[in-house]
PDB file of N, CA and C in Angstrom:
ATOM      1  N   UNK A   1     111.899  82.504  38.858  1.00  0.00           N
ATOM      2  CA  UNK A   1     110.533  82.696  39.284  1.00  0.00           C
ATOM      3  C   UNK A   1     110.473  82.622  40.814  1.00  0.00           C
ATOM      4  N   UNK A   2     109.805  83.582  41.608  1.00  0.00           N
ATOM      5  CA  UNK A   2     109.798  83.940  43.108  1.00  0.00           C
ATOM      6  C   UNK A   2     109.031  83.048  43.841  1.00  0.00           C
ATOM      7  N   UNK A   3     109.044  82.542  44.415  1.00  0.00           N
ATOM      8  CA  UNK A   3     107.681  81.799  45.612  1.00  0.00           C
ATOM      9  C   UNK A   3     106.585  82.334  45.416  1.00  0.00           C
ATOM     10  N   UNK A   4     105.333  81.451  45.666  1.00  0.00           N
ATOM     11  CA  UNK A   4     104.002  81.893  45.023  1.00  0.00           C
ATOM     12  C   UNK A   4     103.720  82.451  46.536  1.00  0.00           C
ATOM     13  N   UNK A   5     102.592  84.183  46.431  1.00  0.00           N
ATOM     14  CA  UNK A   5     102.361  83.854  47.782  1.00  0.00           C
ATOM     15  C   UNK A   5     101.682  83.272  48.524  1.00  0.00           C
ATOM     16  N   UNK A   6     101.680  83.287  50.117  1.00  0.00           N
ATOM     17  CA  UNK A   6     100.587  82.499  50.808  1.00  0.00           C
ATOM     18  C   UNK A   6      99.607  83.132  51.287  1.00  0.00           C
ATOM     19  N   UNK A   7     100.019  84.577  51.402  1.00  0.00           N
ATOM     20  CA  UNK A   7      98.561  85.706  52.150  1.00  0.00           C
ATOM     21  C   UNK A   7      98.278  86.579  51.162  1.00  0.00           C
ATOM     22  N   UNK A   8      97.141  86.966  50.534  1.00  0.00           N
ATOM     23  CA  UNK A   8      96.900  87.953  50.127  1.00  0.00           C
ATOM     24  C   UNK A   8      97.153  89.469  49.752  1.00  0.00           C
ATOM     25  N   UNK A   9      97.470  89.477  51.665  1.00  0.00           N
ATOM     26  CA  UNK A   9      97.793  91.136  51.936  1.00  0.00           C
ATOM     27  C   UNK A   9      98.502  91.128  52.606  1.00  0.00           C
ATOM     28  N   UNK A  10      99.003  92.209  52.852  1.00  0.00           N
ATOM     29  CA  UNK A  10      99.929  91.704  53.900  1.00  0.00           C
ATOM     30  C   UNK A  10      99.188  92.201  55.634  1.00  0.00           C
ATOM     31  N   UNK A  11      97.533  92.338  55.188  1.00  0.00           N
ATOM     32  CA  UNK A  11      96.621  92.777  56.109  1.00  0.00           C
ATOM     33  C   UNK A  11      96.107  91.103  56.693  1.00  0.00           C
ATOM     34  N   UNK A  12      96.363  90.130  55.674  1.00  0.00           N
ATOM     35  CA  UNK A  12      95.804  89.046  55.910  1.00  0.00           C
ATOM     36  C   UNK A  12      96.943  88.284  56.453  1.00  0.00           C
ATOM     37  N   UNK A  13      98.289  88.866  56.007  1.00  0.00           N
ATOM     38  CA  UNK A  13      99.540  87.822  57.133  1.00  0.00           C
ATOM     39  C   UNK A  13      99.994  88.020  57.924  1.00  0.00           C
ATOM     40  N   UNK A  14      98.737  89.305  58.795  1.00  0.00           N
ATOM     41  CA  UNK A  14      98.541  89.776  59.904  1.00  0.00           C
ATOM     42  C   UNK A  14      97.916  89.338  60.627  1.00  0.00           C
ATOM     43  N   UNK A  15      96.570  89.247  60.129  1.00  0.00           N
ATOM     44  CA  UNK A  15      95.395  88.036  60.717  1.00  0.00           C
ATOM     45  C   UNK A  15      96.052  87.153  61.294  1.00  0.00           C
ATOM     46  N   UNK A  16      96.757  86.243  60.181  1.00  0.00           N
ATOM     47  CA  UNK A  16      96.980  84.976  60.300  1.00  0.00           C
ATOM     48  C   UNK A  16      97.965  85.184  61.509  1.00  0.00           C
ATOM     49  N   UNK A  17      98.916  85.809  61.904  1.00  0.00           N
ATOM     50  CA  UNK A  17      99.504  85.847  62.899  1.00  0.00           C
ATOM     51  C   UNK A  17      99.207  85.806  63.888  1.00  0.00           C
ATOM     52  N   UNK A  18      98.170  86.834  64.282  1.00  0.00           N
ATOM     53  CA  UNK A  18      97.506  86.867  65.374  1.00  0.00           C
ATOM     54  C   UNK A  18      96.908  86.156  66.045  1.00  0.00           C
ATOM     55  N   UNK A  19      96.091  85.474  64.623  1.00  0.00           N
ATOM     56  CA  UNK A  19      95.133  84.176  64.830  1.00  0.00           C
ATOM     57  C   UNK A  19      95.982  82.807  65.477  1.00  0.00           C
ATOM     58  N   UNK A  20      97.170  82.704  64.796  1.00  0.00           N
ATOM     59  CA  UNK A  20      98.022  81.893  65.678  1.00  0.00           C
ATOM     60  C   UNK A  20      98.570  82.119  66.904  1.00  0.00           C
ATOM     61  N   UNK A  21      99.363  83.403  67.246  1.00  0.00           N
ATOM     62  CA  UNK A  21      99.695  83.887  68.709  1.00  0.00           C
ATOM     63  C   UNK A  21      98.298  83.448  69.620  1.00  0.00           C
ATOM     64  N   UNK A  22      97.147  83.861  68.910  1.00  0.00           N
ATOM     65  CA  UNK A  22      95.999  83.423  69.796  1.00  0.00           C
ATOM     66  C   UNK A  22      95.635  82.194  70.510  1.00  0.00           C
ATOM     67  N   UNK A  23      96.316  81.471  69.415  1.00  0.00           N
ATOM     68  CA  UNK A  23      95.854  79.875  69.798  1.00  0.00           C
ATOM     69  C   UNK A  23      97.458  79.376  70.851  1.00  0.00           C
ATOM     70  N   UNK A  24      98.224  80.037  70.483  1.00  0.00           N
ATOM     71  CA  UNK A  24      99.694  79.934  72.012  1.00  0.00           C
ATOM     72  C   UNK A  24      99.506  80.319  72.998  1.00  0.00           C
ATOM     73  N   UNK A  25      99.041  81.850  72.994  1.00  0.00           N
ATOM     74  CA  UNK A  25      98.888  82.268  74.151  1.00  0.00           C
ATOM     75  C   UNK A  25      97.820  82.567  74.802  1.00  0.00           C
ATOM     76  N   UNK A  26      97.941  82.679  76.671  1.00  0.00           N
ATOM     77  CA  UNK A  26      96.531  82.630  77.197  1.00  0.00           C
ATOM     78  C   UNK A  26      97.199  84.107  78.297  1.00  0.00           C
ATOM     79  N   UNK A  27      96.020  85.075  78.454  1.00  0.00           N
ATOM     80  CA  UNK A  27      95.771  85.979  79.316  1.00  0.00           C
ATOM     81  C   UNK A  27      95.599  85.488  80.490  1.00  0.00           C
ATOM     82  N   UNK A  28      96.518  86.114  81.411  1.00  0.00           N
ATOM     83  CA  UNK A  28      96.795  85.864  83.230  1.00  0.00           C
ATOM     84  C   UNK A  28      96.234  86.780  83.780  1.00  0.00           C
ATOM     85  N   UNK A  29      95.605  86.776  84.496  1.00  0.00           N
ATOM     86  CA  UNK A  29      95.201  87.404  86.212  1.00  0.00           C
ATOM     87  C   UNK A  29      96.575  87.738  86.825  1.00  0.00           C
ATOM     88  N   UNK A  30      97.271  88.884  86.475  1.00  0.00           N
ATOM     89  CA  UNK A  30      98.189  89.039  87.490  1.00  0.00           C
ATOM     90  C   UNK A  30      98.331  88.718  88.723  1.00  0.00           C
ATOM     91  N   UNK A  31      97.087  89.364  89.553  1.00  0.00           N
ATOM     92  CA  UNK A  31      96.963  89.492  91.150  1.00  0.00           C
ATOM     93  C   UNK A  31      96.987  87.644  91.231  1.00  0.00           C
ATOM     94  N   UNK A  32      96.379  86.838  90.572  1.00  0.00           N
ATOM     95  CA  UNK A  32      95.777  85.730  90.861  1.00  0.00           C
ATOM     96  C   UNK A  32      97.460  84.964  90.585  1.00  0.00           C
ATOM     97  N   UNK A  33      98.091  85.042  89.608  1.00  0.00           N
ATOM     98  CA  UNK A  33      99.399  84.697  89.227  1.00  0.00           C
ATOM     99  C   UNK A  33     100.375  84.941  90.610  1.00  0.00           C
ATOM    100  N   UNK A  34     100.378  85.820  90.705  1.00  0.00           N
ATOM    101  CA  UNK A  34     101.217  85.967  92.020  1.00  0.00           C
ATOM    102  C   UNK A  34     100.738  85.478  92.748  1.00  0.00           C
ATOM    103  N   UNK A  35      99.182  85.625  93.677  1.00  0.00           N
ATOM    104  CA  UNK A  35      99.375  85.055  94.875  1.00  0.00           C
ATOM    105  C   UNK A  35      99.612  83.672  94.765  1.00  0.00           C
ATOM    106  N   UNK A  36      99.449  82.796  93.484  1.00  0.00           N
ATOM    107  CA  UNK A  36      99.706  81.049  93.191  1.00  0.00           C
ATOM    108  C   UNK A  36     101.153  81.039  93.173  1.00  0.00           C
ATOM    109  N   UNK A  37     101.832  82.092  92.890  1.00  0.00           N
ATOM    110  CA  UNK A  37     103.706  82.112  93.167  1.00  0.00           C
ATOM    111  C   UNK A  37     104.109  81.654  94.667  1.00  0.00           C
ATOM    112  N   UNK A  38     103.173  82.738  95.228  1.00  0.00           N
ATOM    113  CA  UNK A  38     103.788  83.025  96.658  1.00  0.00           C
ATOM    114  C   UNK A  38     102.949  81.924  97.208  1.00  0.00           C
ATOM    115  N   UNK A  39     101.990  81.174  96.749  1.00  0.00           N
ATOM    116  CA  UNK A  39     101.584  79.957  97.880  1.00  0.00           C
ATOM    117  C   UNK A  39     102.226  79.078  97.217  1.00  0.00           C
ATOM    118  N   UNK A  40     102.977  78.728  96.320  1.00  0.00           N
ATOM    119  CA  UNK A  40     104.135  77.528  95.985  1.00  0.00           C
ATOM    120  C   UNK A  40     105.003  77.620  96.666  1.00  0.00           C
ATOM    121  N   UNK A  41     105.743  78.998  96.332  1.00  0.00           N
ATOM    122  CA  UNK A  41     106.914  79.520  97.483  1.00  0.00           C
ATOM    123  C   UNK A  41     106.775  79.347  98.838  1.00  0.00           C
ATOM    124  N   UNK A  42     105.176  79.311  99.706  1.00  0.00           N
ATOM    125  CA  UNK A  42     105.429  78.801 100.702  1.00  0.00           C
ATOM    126  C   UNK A  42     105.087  77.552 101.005  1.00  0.00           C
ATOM    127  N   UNK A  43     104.636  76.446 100.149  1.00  0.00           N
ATOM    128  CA  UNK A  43     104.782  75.205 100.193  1.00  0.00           C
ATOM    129  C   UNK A  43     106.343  75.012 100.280  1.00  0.00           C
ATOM    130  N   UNK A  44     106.859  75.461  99.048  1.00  0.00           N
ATOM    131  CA  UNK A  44     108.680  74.781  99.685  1.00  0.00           C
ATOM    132  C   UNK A  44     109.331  75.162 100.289  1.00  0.00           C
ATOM    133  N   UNK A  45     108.890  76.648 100.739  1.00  0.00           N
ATOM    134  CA  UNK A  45     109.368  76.773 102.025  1.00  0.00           C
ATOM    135  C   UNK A  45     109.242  75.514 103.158  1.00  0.00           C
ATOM    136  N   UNK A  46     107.747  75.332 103.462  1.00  0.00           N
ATOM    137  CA  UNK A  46     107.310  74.224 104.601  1.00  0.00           C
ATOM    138  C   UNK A  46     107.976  72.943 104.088  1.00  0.00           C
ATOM    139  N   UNK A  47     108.219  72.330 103.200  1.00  0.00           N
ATOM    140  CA  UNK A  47     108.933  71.352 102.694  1.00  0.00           C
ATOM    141  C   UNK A  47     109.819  71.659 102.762  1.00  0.00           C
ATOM    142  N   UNK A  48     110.920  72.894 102.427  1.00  0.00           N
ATOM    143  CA  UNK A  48     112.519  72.675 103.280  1.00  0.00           C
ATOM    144  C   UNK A  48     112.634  72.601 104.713  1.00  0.00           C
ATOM    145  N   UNK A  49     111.779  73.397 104.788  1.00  0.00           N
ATOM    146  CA  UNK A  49     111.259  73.116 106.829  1.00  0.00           C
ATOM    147  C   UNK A  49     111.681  71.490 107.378  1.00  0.00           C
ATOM    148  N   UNK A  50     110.765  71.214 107.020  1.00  0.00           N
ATOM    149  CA  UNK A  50     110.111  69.996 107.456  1.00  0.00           C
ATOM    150  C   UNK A  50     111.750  69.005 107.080  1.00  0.00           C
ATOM    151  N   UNK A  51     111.705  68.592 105.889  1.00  0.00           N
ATOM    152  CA  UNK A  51     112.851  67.989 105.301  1.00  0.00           C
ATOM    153  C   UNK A  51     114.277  68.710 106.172  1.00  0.00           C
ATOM    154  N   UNK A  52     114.116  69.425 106.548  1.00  0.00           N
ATOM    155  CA  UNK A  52     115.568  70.138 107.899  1.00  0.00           C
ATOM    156  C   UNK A  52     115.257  69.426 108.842  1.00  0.00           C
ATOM    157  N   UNK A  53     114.073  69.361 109.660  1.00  0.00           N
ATOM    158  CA  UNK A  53     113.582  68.887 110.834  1.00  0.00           C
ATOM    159  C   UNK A  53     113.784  67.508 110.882  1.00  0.00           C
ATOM    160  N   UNK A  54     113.799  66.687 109.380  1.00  0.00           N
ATOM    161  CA  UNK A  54     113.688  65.332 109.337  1.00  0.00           C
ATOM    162  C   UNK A  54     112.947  64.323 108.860  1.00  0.00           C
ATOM    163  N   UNK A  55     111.414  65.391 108.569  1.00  0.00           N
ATOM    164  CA  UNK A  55     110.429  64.453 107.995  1.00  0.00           C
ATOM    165  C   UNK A  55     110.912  63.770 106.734  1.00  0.00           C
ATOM    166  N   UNK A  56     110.826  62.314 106.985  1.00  0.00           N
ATOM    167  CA  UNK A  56     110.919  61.658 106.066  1.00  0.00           C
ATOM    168  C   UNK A  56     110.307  61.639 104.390  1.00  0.00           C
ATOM    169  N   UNK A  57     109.038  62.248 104.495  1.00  0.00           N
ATOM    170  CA  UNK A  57     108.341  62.548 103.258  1.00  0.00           C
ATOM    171  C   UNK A  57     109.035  63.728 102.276  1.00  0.00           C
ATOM    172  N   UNK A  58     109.336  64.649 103.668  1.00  0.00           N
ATOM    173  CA  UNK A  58     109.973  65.802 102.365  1.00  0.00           C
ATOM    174  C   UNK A  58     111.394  65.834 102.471  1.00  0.00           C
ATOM    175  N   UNK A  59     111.969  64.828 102.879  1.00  0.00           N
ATOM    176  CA  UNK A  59     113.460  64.787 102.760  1.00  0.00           C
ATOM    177  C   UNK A  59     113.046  63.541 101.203  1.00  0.00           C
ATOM    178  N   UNK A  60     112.191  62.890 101.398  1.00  0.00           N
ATOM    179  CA  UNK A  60     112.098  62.458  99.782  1.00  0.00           C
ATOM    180  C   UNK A  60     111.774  62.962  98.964  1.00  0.00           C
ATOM    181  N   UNK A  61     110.927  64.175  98.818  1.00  0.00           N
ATOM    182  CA  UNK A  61     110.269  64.724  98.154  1.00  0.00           C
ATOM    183  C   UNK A  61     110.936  65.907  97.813  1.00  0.00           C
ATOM    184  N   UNK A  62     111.719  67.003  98.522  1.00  0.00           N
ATOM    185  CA  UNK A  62     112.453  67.826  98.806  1.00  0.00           C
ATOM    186  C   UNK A  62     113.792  67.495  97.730  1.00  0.00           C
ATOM    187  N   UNK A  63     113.722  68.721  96.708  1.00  0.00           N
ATOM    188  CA  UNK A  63     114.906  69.258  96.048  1.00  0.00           C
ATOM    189  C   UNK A  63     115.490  70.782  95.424  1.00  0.00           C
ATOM    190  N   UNK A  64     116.504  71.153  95.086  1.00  0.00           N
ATOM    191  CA  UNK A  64     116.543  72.019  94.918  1.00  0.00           C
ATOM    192  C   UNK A  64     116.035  72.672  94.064  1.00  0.00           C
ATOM    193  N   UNK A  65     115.613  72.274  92.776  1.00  0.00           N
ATOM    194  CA  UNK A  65     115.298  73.289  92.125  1.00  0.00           C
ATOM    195  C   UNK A  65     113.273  72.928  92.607  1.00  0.00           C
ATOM    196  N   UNK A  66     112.698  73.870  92.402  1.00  0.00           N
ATOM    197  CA  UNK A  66     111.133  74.145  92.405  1.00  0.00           C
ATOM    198  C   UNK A  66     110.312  73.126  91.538  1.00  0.00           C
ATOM    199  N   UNK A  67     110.676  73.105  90.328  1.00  0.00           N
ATOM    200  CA  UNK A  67     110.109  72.255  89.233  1.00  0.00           C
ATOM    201  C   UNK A  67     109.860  70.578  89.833  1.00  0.00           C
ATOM    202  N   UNK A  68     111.228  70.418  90.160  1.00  0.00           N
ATOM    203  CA  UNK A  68     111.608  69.134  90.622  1.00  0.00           C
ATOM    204  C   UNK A  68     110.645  68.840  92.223  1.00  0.00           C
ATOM    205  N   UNK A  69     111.194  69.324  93.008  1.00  0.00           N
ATOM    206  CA  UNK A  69     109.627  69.252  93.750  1.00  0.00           C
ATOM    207  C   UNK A  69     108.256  69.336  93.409  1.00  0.00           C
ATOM    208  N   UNK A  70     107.727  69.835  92.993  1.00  0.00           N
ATOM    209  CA  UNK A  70     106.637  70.089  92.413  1.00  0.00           C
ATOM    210  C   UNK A  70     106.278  68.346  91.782  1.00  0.00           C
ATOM    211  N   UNK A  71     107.162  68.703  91.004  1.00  0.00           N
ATOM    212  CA  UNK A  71     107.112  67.387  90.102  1.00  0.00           C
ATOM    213  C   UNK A  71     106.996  66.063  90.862  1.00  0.00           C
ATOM    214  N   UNK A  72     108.091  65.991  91.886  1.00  0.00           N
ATOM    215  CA  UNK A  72     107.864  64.774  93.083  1.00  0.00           C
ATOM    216  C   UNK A  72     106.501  64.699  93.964  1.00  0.00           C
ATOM    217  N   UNK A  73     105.897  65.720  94.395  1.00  0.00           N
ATOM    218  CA  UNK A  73     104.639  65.710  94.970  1.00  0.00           C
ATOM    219  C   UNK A  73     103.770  65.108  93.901  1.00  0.00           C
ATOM    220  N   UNK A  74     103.577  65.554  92.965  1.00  0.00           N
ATOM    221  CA  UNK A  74     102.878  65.149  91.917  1.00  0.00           C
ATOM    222  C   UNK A  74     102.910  63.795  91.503  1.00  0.00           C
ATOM    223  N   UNK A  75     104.189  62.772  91.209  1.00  0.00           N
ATOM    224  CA  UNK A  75     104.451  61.253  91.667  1.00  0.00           C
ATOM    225  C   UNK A  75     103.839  61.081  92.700  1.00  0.00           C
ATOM    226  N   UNK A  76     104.152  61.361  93.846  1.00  0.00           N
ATOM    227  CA  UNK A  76     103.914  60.939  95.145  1.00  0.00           C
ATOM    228  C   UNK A  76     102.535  60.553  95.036  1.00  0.00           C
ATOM    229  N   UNK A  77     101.644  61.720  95.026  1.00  0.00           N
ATOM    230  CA  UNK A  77     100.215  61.735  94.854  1.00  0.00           C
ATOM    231  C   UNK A  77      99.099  61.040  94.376  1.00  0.00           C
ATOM    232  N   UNK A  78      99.634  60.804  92.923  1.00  0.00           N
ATOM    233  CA  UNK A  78      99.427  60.327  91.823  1.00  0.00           C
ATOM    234  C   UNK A  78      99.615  58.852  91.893  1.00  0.00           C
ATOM    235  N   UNK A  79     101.077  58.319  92.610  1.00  0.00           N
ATOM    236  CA  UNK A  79     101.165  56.856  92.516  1.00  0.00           C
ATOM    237  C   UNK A  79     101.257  56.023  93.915  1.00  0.00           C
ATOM    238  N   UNK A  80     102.446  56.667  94.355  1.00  0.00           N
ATOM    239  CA  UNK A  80     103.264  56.380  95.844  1.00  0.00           C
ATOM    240  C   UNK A  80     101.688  56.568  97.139  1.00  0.00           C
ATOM    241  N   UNK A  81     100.943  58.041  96.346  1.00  0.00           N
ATOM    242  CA  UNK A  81      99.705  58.579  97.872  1.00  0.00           C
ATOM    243  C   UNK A  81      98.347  57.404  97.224  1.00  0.00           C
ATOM    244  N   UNK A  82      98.239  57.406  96.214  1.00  0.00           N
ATOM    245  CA  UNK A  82      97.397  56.602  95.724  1.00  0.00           C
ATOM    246  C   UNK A  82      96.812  55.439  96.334  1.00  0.00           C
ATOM    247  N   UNK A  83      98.453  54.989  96.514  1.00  0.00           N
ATOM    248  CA  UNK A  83      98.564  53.171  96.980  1.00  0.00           C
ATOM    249  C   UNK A  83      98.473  53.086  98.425  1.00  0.00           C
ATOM    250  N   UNK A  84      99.010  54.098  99.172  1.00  0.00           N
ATOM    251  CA  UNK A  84      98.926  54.231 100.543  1.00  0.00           C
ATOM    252  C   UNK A  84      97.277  54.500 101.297  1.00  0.00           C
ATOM    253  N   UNK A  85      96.615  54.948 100.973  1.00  0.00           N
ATOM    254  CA  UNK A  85      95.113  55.811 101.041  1.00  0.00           C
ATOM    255  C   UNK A  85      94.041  55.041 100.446  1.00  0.00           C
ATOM    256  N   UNK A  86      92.971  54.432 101.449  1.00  0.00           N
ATOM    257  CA  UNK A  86      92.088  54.103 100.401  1.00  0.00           C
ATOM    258  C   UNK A  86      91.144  54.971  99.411  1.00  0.00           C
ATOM    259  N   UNK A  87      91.126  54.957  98.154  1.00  0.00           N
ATOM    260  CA  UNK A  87      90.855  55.587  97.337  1.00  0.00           C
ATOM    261  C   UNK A  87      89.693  56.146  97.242  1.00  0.00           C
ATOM    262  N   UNK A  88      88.507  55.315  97.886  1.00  0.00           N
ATOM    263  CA  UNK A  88      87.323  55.721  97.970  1.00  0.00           C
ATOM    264  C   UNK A  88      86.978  57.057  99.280  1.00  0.00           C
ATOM    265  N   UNK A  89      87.358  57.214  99.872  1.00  0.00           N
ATOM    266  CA  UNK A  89      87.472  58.343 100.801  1.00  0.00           C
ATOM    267  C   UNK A  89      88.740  58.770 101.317  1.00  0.00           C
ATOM    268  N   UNK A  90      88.603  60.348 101.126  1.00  0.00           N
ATOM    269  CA  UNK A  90      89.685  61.274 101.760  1.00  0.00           C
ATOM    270  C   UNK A  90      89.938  60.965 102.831  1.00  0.00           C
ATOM    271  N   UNK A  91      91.377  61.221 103.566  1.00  0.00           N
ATOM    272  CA  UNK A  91      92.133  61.130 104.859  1.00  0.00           C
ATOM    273  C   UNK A  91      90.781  62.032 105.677  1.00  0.00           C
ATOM    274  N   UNK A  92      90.640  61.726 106.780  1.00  0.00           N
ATOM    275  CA  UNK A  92      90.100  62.527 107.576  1.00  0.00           C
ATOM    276  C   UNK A  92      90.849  63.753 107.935  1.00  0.00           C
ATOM    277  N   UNK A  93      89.857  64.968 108.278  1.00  0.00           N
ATOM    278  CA  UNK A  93      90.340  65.962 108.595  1.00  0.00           C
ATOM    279  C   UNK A  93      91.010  65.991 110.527  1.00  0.00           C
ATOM    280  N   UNK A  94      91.123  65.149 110.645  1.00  0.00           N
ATOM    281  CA  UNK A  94      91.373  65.142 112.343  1.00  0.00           C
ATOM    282  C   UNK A  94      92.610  64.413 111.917  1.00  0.00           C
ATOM    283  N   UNK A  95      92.465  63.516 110.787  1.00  0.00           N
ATOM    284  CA  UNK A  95      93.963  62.687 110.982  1.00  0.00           C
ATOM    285  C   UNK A  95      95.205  63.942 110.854  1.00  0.00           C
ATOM    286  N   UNK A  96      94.305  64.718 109.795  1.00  0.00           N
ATOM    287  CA  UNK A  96      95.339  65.965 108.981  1.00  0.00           C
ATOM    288  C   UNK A  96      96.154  66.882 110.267  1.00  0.00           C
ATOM    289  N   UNK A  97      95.262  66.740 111.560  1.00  0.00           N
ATOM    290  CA  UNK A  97      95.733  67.967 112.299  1.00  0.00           C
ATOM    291  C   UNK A  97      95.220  69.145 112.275  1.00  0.00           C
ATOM    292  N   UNK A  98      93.800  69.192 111.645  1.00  0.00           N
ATOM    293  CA  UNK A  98      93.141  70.091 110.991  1.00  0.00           C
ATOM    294  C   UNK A  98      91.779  70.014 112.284  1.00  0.00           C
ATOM    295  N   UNK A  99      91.256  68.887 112.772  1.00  0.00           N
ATOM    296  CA  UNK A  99      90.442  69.072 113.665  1.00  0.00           C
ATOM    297  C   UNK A  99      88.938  69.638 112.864  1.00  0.00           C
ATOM    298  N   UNK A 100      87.892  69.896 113.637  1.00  0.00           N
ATOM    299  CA  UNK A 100      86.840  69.802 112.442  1.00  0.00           C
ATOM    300  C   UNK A 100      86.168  71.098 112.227  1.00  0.00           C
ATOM    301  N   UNK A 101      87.580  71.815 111.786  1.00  0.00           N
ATOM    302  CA  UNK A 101      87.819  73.133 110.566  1.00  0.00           C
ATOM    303  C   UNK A 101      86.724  72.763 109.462  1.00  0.00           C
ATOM    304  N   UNK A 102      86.014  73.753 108.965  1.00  0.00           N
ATOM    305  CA  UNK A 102      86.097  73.699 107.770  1.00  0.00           C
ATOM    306  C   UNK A 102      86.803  73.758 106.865  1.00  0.00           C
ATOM    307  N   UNK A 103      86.750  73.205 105.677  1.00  0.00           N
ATOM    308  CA  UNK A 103      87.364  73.197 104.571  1.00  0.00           C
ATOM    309  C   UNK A 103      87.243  74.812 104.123  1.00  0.00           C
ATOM    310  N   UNK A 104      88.638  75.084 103.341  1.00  0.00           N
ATOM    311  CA  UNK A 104      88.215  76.418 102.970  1.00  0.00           C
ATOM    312  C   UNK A 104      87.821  76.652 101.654  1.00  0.00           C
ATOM    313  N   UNK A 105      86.901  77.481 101.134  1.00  0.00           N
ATOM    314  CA  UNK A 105      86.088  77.707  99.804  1.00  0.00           C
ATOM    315  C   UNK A 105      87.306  78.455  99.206  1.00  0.00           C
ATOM    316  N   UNK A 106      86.715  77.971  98.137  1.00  0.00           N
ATOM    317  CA  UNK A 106      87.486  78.817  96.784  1.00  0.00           C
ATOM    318  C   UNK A 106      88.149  80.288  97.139  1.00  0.00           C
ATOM    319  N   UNK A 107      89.156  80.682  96.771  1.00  0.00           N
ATOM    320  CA  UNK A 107      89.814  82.130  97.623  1.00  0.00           C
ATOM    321  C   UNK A 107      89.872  82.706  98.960  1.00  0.00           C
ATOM    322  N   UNK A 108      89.448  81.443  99.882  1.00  0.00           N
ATOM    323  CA  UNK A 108      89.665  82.036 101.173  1.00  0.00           C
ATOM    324  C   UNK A 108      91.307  81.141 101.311  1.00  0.00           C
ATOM    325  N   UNK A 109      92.043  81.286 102.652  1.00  0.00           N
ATOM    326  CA  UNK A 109      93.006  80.971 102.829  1.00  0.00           C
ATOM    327  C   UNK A 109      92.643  80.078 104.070  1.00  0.00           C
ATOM    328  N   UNK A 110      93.561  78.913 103.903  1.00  0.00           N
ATOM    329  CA  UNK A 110      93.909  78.140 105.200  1.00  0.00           C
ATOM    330  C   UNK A 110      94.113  78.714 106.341  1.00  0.00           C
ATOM    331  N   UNK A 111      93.202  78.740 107.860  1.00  0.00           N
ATOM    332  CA  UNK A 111      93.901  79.274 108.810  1.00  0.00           C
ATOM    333  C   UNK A 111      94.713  78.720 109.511  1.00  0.00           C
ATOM    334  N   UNK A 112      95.337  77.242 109.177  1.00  0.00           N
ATOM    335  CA  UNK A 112      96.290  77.008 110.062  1.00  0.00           C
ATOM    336  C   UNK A 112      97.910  76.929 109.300  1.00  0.00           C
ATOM    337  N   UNK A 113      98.659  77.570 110.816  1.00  0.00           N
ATOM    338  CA  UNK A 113     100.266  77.831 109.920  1.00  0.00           C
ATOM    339  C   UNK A 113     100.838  76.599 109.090  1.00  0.00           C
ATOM    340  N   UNK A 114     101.395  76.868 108.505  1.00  0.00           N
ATOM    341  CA  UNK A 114     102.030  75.610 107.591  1.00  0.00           C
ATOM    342  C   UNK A 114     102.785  74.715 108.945  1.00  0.00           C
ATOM    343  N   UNK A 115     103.543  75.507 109.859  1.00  0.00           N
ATOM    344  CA  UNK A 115     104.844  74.603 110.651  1.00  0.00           C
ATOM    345  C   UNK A 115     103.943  74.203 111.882  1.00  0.00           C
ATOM    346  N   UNK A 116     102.313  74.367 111.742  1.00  0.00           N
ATOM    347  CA  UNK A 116     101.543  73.687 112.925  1.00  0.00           C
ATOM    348  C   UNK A 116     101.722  72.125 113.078  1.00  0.00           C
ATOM    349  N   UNK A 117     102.123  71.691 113.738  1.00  0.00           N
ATOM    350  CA  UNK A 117     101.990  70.586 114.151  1.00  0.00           C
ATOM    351  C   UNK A 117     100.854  70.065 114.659  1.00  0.00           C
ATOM    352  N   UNK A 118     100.574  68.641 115.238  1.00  0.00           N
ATOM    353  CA  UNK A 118      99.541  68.315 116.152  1.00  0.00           C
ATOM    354  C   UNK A 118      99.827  68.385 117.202  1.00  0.00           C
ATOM    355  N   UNK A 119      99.378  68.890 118.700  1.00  0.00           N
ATOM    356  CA  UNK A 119     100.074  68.397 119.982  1.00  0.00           C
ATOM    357  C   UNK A 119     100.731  70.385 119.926  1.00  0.00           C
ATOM    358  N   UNK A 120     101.053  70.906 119.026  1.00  0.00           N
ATOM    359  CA  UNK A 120     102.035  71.959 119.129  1.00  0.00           C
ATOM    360  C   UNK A 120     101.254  73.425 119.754  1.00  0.00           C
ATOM    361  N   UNK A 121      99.538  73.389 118.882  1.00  0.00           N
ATOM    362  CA  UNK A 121      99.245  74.386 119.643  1.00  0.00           C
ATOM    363  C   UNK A 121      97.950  73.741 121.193  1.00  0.00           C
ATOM    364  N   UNK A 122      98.420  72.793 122.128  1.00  0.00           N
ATOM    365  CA  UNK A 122      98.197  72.543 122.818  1.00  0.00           C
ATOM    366  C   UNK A 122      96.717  71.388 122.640  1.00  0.00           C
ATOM    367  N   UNK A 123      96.997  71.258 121.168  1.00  0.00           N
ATOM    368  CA  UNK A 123      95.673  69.796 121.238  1.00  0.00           C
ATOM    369  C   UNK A 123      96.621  68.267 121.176  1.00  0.00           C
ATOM    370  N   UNK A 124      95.713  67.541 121.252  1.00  0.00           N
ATOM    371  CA  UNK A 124      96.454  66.001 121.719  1.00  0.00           C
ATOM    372  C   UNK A 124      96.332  65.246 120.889  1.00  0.00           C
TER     373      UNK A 124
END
């Protein structure tokens, strides 16, 4: 005697497929996918930078594979930036080197270079 079946039709163990792929998978924004590639890619870029130059943060933070960085900022942040920062208010934007920029809205881009320093483009 054969296995009893579980779908009806084989129109319905179609459904059911779908209905599951549905609940795995999620539809991407290409354009939006990439440009979040290429602004990771140039975060570790500026973090191998920096970690060459010496900074102590991203010579800790700084590894080879992507994941693994990622992943260390994310500690850092989370526990290590936590404890350092008082929690109730953000770093100032003058401490950042940022000076009193606005913040940038949703899809605009940062105008200052990643390898800006303070002091570098002639402020003190």
């Amino acid at each position: 005697m054969g296995r009893p079946k579980c779908y009806a039709s084989p129109a319905a163990r179609q459904a059911a497929y779908r209905q599951r792929l549905a609940a795995e998978m999620v539809r991407v924004n290409r354009r939006a996918l990439t440009q979040m590639e290429e602004r990771i890619a140039r975060l570790l870029a500026a973090m191998a930078q920096a970690a060459h130059r010496g900074d102590p943060l991203a010579r800790q933070l700084h590894r080879a594979h992507q994941d693994t960085t990622l992943d260390n900022l994310i500690d850092w942040f989370t526990t290590r930036g936590a404890l350092d920062a008082p929690s109730s208010a953000a770093p100032a934007r003058s401490a950042l080197g940022l000076g009193a920029m606005a913040a940038p809205t949703r899809g605009q881009e940062c105008s200052v270079p990643l390898s800006a320093t303070p002091g570098e483009h002639g402020e003190k």
